[in-house]
C-alpha atoms as a PDB file:
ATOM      1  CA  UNK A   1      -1.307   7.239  -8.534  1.00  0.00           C
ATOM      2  CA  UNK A   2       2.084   7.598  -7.478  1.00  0.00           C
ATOM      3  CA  UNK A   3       3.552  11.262  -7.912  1.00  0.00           C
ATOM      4  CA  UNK A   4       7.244  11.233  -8.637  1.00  0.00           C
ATOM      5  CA  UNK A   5       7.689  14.855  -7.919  1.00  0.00           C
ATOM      6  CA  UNK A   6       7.899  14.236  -4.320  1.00  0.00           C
ATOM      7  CA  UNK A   7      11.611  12.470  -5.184  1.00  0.00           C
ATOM      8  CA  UNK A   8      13.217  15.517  -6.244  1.00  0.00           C
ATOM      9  CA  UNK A   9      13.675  17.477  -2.844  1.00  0.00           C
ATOM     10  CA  UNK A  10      16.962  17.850  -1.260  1.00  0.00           C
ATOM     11  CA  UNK A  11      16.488  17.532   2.309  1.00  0.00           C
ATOM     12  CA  UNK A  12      19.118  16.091   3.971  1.00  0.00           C
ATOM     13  CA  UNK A  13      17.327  13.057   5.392  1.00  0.00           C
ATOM     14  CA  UNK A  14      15.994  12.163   2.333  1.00  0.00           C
ATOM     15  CA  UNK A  15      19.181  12.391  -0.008  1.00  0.00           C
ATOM     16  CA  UNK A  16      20.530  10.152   3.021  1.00  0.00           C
ATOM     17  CA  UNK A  17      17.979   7.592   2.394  1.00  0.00           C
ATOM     18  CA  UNK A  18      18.758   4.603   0.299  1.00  0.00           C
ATOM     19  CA  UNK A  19      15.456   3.593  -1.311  1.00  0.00           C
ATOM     20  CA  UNK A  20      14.311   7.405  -2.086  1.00  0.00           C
ATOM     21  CA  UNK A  21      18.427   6.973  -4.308  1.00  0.00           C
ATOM     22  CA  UNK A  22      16.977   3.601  -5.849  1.00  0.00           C
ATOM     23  CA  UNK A  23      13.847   5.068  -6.491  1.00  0.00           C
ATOM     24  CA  UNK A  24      15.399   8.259  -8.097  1.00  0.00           C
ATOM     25  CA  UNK A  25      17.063   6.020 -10.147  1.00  0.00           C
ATOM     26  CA  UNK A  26      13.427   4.258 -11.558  1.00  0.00           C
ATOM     27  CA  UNK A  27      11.935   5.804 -14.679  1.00  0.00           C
ATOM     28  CA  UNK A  28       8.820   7.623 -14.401  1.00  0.00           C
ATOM     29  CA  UNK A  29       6.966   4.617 -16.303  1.00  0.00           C
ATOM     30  CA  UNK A  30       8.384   1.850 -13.975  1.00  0.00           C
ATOM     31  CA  UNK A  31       7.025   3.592 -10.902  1.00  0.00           C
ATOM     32  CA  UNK A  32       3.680   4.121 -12.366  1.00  0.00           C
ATOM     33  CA  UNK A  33       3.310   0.437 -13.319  1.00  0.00           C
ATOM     34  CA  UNK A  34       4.078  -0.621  -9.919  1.00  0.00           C
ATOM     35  CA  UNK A  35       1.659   1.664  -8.334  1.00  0.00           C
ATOM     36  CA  UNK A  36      -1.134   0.556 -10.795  1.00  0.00           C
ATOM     37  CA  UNK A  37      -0.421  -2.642  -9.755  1.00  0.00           C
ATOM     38  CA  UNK A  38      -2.295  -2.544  -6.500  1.00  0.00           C
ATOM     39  CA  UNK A  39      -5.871  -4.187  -6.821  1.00  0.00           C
ATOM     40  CA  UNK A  40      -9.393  -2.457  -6.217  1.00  0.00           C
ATOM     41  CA  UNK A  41      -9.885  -4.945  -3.317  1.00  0.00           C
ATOM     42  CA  UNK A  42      -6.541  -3.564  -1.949  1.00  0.00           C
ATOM     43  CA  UNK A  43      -7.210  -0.578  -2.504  1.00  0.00           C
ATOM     44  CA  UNK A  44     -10.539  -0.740  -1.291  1.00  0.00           C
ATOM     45  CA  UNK A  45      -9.131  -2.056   1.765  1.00  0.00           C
ATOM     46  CA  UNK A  46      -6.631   0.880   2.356  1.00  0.00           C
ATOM     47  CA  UNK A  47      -9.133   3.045   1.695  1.00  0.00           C
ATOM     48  CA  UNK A  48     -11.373   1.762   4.611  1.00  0.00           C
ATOM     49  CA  UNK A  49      -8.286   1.650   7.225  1.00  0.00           C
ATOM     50  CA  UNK A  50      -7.345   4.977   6.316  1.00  0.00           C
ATOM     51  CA  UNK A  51     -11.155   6.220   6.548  1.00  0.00           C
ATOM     52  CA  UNK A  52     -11.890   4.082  10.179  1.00  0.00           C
ATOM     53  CA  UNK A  53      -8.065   5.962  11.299  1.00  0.00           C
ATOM     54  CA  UNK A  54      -9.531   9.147  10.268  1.00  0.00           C
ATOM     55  CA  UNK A  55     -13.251   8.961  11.428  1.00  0.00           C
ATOM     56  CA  UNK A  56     -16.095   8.394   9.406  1.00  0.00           C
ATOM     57  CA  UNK A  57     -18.841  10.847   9.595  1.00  0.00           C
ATOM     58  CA  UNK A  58     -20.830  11.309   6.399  1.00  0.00           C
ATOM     59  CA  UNK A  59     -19.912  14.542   4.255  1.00  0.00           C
ATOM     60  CA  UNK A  60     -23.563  14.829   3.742  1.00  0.00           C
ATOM     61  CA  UNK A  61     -24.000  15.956   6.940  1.00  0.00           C
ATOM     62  CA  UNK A  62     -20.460  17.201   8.519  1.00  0.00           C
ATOM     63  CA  UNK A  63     -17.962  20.006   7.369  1.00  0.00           C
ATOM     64  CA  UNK A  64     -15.138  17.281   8.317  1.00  0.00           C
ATOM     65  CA  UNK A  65     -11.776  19.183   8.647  1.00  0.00           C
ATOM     66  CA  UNK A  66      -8.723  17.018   9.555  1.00  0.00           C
ATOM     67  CA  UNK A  67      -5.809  19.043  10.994  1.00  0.00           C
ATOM     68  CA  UNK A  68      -2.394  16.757  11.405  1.00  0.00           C
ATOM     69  CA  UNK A  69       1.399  17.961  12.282  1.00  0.00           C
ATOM     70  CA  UNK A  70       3.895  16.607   9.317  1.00  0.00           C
ATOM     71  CA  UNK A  71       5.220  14.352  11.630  1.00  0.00           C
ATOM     72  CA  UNK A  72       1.757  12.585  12.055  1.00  0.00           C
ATOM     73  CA  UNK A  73       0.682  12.811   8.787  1.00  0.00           C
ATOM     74  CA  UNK A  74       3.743  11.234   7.440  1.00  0.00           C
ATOM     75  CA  UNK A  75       3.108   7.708   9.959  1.00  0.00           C
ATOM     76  CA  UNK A  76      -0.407   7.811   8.891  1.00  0.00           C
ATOM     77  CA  UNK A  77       0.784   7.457   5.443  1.00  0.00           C
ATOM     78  CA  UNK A  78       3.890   5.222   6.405  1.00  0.00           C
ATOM     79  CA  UNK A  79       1.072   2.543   7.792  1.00  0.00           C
ATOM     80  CA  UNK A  80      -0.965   3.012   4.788  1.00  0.00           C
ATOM     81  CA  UNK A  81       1.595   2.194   2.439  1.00  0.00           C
ATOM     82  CA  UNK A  82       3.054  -0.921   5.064  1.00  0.00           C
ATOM     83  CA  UNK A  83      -0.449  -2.062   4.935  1.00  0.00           C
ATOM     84  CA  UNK A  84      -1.129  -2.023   1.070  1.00  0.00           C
ATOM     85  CA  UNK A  85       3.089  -3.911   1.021  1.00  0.00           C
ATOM     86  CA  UNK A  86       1.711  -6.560   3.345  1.00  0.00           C
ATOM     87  CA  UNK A  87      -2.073  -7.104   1.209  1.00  0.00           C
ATOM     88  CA  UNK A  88      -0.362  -7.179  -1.739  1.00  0.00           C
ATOM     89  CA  UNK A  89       2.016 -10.267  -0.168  1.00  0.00           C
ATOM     90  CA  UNK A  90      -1.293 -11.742   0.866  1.00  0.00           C
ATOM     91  CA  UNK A  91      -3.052 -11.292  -2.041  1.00  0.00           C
ATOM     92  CA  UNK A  92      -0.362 -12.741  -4.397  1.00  0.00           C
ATOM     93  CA  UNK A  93      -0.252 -15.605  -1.273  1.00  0.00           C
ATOM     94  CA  UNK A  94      -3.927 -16.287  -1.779  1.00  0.00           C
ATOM     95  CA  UNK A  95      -3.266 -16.562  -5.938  1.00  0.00           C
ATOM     96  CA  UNK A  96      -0.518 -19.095  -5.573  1.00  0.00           C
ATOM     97  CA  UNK A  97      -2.369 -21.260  -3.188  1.00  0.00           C
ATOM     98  CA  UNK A  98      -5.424 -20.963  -5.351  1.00  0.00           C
ATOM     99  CA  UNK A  99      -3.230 -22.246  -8.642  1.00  0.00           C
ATOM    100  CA  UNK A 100      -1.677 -24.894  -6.453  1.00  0.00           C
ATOM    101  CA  UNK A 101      -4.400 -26.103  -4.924  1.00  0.00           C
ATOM    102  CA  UNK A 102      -6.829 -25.908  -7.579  1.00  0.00           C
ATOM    103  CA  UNK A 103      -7.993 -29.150  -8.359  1.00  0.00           C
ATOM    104  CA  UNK A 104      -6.142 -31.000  -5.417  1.00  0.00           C
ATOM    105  CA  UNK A 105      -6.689 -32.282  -2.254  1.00  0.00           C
ATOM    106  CA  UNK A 106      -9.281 -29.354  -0.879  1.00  0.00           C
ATOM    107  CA  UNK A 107      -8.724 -30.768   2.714  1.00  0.00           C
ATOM    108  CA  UNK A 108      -5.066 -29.270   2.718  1.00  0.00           C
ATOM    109  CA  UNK A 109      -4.417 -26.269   5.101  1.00  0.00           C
ATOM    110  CA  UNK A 110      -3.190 -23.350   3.416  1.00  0.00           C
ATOM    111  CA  UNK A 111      -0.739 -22.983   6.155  1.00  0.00           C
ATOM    112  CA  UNK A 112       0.835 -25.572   5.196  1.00  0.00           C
ATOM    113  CA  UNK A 113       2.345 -24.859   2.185  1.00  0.00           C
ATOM    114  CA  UNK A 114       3.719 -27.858   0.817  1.00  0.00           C
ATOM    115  CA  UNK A 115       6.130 -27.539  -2.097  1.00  0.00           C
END
């Protein structure tokens, strides 16, 4: 879930930033409806990338112990989110050509979106 707390420091880059003002701006209940909004295969999906970026040895067996500067951390996270932005595009993609499509020609390339 999406933790608004993290909108209320006052570092300098961040009060400098735009979308952190916009988001400020967002009630608590809007931001928590968009970041429901994310699907279990998207999220299943992030959760995978982030895992295969990280190394997957099994708990079971391993006392895994990640250690990452702020700096790295922070892209890690960046790409995460950039990856969920773009699946979400495709998924929504893959529901309008499904509801266009459905019951037309099935021969028509879906990158050729024909309006």
């Amino acid at each position: 879930m999406f933790n608004p707390e993290f909108l209320t420091s006052d570092s300098e880059a961040i009060s400098s930033n735009s979308l952190i003002q916009y988001l400020q701006d967002q009630s608590p209940d809007v931001l928590q409806r968009v970041a429901r909004s994310a699907s279990g295969d998207i999220q299943d999906i992030i959760r995978h990338n982030v895992q295969g970026l990280l190394g997957m040895l099994p708990g079971e067996h391993f006392d895994v112990k990640i250690t990452a500067s702020r700096d790295h951390l922070a892209g890690l996270l960046a790409s995460a989110m950039m990856t969920g932005y773009f699946l979400r595009q495709m998924e929504q993609r893959m529901e309008l050509e499904a509801n266009l499509f459905a019951g037309g020609d099935a021969e028509v390339d879906p990158g050729e979106l024909k309006l």
